[in-house]
Protein backbone atom coordinates (compact mmCIF):
# COMPACT_ATOMS: atom_id res chain seq x y z
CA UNK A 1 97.96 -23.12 -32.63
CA UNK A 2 100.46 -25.24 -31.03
CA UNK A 3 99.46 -22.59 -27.53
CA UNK A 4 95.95 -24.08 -28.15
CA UNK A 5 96.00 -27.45 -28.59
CA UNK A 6 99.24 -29.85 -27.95
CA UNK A 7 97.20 -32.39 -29.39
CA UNK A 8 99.21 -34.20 -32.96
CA UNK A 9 96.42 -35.29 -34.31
CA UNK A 10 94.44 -32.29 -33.91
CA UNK A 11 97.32 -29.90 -36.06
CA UNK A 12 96.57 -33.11 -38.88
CA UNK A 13 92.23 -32.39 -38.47
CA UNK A 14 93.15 -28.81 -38.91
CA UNK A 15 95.16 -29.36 -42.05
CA UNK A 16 92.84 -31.21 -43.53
CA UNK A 17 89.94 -28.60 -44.03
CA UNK A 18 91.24 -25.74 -46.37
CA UNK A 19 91.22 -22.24 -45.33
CA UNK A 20 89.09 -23.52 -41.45
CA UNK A 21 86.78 -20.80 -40.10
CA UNK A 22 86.53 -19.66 -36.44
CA UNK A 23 83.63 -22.40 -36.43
CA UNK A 24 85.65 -24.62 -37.62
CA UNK A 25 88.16 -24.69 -35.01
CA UNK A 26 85.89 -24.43 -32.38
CA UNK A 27 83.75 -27.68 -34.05
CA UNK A 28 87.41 -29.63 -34.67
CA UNK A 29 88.30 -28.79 -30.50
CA UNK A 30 84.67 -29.97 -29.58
CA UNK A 31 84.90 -33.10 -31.29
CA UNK A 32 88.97 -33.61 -30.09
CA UNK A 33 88.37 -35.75 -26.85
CA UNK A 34 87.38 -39.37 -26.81
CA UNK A 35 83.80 -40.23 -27.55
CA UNK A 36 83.19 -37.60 -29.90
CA UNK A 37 86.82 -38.23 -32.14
CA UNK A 38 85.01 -40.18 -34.58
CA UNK A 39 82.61 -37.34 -35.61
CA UNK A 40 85.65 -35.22 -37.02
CA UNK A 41 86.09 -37.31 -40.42
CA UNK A 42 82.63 -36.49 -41.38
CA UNK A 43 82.46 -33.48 -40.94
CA UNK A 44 85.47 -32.62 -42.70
CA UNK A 45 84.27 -34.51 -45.49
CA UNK A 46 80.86 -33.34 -45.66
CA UNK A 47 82.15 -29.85 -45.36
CA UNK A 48 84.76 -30.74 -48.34
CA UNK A 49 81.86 -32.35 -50.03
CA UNK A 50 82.80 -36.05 -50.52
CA UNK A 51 80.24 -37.30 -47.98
CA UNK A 52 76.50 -36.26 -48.68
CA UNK A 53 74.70 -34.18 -45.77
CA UNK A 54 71.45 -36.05 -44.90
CA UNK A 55 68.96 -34.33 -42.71
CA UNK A 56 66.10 -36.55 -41.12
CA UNK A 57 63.66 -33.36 -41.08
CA UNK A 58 64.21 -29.28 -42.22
CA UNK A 59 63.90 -28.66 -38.36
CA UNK A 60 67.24 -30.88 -37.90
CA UNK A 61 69.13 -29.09 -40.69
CA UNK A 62 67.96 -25.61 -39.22
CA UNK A 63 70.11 -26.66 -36.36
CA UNK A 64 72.92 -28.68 -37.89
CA UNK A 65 73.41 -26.84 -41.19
CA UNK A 66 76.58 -24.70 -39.42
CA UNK A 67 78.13 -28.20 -38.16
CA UNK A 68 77.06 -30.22 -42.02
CA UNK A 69 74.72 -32.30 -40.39
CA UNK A 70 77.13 -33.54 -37.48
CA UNK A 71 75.49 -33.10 -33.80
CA UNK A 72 78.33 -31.26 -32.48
CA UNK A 73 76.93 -28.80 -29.18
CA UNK A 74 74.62 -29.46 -26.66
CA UNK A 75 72.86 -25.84 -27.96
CA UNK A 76 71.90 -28.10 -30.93
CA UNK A 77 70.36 -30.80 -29.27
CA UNK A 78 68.77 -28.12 -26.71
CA UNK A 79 66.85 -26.11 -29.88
CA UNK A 80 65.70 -29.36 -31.00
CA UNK A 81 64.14 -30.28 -27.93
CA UNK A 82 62.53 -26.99 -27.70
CA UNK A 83 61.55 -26.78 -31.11
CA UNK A 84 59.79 -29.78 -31.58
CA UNK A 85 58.78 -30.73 -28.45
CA UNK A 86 58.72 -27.57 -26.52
CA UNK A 87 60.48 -28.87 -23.86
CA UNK A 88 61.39 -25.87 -21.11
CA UNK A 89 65.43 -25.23 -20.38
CA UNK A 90 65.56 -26.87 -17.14
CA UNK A 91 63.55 -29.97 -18.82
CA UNK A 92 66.75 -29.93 -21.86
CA UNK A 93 68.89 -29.56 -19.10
CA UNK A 94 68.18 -32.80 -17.22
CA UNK A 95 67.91 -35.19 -20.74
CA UNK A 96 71.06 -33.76 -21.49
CA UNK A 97 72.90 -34.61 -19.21
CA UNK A 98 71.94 -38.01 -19.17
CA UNK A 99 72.05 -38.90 -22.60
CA UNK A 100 75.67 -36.81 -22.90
CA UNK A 101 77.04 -39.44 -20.10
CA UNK A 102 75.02 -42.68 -21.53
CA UNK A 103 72.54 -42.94 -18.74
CA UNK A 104 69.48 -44.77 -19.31
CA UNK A 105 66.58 -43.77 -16.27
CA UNK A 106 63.59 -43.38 -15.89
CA UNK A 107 64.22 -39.38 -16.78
CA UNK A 108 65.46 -40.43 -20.05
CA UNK A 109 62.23 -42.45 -20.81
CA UNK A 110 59.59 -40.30 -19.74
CA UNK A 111 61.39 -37.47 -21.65
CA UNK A 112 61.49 -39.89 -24.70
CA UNK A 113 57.46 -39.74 -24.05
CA UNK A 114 57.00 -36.48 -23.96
CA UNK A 115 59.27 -35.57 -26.92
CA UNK A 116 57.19 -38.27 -29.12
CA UNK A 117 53.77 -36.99 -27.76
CA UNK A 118 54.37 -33.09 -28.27
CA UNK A 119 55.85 -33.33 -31.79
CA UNK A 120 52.98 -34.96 -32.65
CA UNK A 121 50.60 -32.59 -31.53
CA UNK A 122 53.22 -29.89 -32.79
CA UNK A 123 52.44 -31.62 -36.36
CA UNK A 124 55.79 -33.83 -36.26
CA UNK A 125 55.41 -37.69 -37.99
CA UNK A 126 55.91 -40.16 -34.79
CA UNK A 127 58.19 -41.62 -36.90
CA UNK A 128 60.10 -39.15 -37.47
CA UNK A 129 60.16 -38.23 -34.21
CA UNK A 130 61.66 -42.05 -33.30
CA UNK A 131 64.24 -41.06 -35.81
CA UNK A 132 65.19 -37.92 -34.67
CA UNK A 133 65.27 -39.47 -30.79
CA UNK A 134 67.48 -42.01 -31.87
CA UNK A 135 70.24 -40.14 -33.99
CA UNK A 136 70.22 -37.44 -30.87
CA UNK A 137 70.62 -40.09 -28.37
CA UNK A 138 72.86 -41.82 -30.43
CA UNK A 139 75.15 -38.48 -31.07
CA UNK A 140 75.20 -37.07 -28.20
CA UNK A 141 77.69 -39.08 -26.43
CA UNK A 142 80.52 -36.71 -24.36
CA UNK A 143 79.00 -33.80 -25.94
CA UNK A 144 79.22 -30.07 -24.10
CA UNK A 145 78.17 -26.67 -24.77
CA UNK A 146 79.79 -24.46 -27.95
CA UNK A 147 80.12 -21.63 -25.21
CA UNK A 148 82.20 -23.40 -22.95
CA UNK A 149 84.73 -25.04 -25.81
CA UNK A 150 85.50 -21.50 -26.21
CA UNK A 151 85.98 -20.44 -23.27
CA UNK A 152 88.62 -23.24 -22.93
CA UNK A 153 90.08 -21.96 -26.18
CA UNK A 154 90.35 -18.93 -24.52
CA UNK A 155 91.65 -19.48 -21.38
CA UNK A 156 94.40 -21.98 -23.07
CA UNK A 157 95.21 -18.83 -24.92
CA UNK A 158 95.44 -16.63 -22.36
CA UNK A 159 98.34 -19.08 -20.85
């Protein structure tokens, strides 16, 4: 592991959860990097279960279950998008990389629109929806892609 990651504190994460999956790891390295560091308490608690899991909606646990309710990959917040606001891959694309690097536009807003306007017609609360917004945009700080932490994995290993 030491090959993987030279990282102290990330050996101490590891520890922490007994017996840690293949997800596991992958989770712990995509939450090892400033921004996202802060994440990696909770979900070894919640996965330990000494902090509750809270879901806003079923629709966010279908997509946060594997992760115990921590926004961890940009797939997540992607299959929420489409889900409940059947926003198209190049649409999930552009919000997410804005709201990954903390920039506000004009993009973000009229996305924010949209997202409110089609879950409601897709049967979604508008409240709900303004929840949902908020704890993505609030999450998904310095977040990438589950595929490409493990293709870092793997190239580190390959070294």
């Amino acid at each position: 592991m030491e090959k993987v990651y030279m990282y102290e504190g990330f050996k101490k994460y590891l520890n922490e959860i007994s017996s840690p999956t293949h997800e596991d790891f992958i989770a712990l390295c995509a939450m090892y990097h400033p921004g996202t560091l802060e994440k990696i308490p909770h979900y070894i608690a919640r996965k330990q279960g000494k902090e509750p899991i809270e879901y806003i909606h079923p629709v966010v646990e279908k997509y946060l279950k594997e992760t115990y309710g921590v926004l961890v990959y940009k797939e997540q917040i992607i299959s929420l998008f489409q889900e409940i606001a059947n926003f198209t891959t190049k649409e999930c694309d552009e919000l997410c990389a804005k709201m990954c690097r903390l920039m506000q536009s004009q993009l973000v807003l009229e996305y924010h629109k949209k997202f409110v306007n089609q879950g409601v017609l897709n049967g979604y609360d508008e409240q709900i929806l303004e929840h949902i917004w908020y704890f993505i945009e609030r999450n998904a700080i310095y977040i990438g892609s589950k595929a490409e932490t493990e293709a870092n994995l793997l190239r580190r290993l390959e070294r």
